[in-house]
Protein backbone atom coordinates (compact mmCIF):
# COMPACT_ATOMS: atom_id res chain seq x y z
CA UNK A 1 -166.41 87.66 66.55
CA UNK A 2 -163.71 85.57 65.61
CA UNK A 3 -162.50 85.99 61.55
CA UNK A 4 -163.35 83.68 58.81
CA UNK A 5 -161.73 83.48 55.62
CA UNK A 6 -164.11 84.26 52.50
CA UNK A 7 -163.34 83.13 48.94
CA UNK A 8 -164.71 84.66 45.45
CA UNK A 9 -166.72 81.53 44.76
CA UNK A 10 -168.66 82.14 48.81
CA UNK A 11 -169.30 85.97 47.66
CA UNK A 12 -170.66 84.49 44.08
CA UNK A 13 -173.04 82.10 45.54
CA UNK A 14 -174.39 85.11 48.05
CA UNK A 15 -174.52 87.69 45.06
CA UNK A 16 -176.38 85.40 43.18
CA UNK A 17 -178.76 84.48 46.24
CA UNK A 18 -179.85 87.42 46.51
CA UNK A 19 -180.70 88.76 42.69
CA UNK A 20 -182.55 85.22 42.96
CA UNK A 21 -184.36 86.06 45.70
CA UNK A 22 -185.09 89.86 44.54
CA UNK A 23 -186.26 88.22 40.83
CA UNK A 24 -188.86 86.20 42.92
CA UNK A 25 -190.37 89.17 45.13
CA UNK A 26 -188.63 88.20 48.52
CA UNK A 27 -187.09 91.88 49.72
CA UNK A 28 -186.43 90.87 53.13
CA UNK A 29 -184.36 87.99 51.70
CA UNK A 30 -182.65 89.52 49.09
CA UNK A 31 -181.96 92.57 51.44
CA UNK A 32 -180.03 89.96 54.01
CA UNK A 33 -178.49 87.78 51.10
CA UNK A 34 -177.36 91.19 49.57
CA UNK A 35 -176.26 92.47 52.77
CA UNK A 36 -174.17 89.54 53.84
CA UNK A 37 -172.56 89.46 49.79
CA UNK A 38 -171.53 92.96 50.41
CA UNK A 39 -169.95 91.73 53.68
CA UNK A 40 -168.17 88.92 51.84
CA UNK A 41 -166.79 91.46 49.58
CA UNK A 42 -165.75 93.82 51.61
CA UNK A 43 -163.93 91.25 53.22
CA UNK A 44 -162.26 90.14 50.02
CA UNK A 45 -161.13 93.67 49.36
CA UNK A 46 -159.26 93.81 52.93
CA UNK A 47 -157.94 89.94 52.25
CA UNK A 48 -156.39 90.88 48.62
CA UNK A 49 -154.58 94.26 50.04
CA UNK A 50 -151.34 94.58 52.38
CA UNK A 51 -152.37 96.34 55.67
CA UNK A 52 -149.71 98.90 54.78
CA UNK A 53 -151.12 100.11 51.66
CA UNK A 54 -155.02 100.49 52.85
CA UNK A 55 -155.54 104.12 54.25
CA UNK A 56 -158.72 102.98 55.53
CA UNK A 57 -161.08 100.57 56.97
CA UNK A 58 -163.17 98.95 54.05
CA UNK A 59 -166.69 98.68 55.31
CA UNK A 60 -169.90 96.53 53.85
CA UNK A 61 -171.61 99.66 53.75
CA UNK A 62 -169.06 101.05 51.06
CA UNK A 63 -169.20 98.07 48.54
CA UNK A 64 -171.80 98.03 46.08
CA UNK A 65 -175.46 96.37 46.52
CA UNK A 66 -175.40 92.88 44.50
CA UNK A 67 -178.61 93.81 43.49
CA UNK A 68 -178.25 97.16 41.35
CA UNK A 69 -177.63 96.15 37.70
């Protein structure tokens, strides 16, 4: 898949997608929208650290659901 580059304001908009969509009953939706915010910030995370100084690979699954409060 070829990369794209993900700002702050992209994750906010997603994040707040999906606590919309979780306020108004919609789990499948919020699941996806909280899915891909988690994406977006894991993504973040790798863009805002040197290669040399990460000891791992950040993964979605590792970043915290946009959803908990």
């Amino acid at each position: 898949m070829p990369p794209i580059t993900i700002t702050e304001k992209d994750f906010a908009v997603l994040a707040h997608a999906a606590r919309d969509a979780h306020k108004v009953g919609d789990a499948s939706q919020a699941e996806a929208l909280d899915k891909l915010a988690r994406m977006a910030n894991a993504a973040l995370s790798v863009q805002s650290v040197p290669h040399r100084f990460t000891a791992h690979r950040v993964r979605w699954q590792d970043m915290p659901s946009t959803l908990e409060p």
